[in-house]
N, C-alpha and C. Protein backbone atom coordinates (compact mmCIF):
# COMPACT_ATOMS: atom_id res chain seq x y z
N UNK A 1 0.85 -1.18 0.00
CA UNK A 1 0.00 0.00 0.00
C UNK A 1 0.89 1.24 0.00
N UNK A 2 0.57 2.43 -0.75
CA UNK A 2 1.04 3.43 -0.58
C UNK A 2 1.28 4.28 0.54
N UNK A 3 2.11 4.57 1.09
CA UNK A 3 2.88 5.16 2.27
C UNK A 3 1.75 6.47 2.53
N UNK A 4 1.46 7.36 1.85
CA UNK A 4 0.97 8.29 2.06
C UNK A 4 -0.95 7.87 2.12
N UNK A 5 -1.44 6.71 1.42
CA UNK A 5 -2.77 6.55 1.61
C UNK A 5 -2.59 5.65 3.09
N UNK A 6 -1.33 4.61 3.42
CA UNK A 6 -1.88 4.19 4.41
C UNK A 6 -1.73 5.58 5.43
N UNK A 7 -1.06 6.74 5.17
CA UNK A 7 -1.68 7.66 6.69
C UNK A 7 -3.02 7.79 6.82
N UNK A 8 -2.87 8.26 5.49
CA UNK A 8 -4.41 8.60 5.24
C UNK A 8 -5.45 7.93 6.14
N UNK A 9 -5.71 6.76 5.83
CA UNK A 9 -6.28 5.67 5.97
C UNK A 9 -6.10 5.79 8.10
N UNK A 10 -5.09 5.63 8.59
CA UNK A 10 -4.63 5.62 9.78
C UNK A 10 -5.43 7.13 10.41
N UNK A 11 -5.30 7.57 9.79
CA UNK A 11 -5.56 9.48 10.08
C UNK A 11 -7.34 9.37 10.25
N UNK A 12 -7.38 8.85 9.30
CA UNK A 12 -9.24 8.66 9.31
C UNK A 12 -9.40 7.96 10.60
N UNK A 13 -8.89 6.56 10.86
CA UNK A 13 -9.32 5.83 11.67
C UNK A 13 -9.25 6.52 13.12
N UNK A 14 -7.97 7.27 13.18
CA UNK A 14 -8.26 8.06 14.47
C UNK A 14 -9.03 9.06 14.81
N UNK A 15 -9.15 9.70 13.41
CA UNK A 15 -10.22 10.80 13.80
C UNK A 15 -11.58 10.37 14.17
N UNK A 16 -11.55 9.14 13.57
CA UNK A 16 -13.30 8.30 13.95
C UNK A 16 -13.25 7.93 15.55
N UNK A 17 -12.09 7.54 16.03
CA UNK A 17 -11.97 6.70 17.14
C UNK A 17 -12.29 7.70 18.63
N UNK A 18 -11.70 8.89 17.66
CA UNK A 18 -11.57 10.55 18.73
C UNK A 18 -10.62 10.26 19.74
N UNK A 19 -9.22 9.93 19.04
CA UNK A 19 -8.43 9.56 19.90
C UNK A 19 -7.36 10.64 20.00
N UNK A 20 -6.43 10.82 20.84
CA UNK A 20 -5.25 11.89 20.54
C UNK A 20 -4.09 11.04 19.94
N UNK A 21 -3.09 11.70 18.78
CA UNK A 21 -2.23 11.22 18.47
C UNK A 21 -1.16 10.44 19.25
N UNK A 22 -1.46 11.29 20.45
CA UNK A 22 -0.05 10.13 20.92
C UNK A 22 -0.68 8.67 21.97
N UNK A 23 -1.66 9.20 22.13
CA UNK A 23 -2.99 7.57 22.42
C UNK A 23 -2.79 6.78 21.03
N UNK A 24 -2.54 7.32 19.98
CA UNK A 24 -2.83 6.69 18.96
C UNK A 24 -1.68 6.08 17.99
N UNK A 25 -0.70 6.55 18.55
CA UNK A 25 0.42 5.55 18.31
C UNK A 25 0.73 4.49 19.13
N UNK A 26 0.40 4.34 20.54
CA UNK A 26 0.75 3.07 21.43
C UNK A 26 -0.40 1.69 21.09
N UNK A 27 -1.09 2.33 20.16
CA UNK A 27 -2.02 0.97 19.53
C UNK A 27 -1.02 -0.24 18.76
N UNK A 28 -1.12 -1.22 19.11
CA UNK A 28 -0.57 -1.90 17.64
C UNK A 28 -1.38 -1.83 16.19
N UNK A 29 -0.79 -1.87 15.71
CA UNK A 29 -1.19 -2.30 14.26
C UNK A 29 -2.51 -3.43 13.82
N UNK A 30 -2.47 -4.30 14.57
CA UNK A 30 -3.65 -5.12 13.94
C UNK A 30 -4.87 -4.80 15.01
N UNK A 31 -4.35 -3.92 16.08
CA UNK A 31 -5.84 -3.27 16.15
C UNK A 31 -6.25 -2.10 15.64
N UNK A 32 -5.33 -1.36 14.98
CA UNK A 32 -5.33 -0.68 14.13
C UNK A 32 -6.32 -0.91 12.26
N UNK A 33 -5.62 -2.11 12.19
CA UNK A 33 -6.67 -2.45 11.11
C UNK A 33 -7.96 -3.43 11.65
N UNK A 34 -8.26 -3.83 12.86
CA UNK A 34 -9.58 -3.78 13.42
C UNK A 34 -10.68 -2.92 13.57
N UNK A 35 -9.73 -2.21 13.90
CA UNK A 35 -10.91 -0.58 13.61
C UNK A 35 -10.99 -0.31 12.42
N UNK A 36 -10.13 0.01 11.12
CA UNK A 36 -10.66 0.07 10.07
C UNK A 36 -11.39 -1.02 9.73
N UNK A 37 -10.99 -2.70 9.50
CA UNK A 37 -11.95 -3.36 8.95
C UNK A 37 -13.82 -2.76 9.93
N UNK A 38 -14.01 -3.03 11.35
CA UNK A 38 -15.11 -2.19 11.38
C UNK A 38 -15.51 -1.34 11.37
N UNK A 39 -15.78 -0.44 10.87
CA UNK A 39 -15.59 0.71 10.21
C UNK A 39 -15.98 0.68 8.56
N UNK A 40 -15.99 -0.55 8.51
CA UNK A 40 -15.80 -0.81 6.75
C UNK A 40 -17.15 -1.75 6.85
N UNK A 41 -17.37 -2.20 7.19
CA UNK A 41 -18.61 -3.25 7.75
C UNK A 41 -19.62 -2.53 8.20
N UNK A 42 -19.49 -1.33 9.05
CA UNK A 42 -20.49 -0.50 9.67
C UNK A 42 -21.29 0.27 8.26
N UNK A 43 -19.75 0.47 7.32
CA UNK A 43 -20.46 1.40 6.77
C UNK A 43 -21.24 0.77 5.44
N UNK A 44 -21.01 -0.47 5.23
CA UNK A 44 -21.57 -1.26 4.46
C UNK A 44 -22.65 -1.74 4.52
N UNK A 45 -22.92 -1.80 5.98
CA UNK A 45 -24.46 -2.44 6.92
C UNK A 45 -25.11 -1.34 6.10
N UNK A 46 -24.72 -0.24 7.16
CA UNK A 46 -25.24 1.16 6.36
C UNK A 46 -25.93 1.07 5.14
N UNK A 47 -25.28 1.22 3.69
CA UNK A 47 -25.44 1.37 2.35
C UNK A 47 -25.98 0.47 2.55
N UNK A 48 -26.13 -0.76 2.96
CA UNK A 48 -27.28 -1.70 2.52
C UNK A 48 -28.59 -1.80 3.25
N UNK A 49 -28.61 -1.02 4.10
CA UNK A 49 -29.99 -0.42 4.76
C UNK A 49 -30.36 -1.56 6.00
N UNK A 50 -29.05 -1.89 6.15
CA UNK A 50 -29.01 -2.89 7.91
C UNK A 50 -28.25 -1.92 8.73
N UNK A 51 -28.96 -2.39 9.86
CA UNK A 51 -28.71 -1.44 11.07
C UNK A 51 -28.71 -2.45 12.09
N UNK A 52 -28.10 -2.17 13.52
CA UNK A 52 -27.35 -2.87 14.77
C UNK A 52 -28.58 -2.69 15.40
């Protein structure tokens, strides 16, 4: 993946999470892409008109 989309990508996830940057570096990584994969699922429920 591209260096600059995965910030991207990282940057989103924290701003969703409402976390502070430096909370948000002591995460590892694969909970890092936990939160994006849900996040990606939420918003898919979404578009398909399912809800929690």
């Amino acid at each position: 993946m591209n260096q600059d989309l995965r910030k991207k990508y990282y940057e989103l996830a924290r701003i969703s999470a409402g976390m502070q940057e430096r909370e948000w570096r002591q995460i590892p990584p694969i909970t890092l892409l936990t939160f994006v994969i849900d996040y990606l699922i939420d918003k898919l429920e979404i578009e398909r008109g399912e809800d929690d």
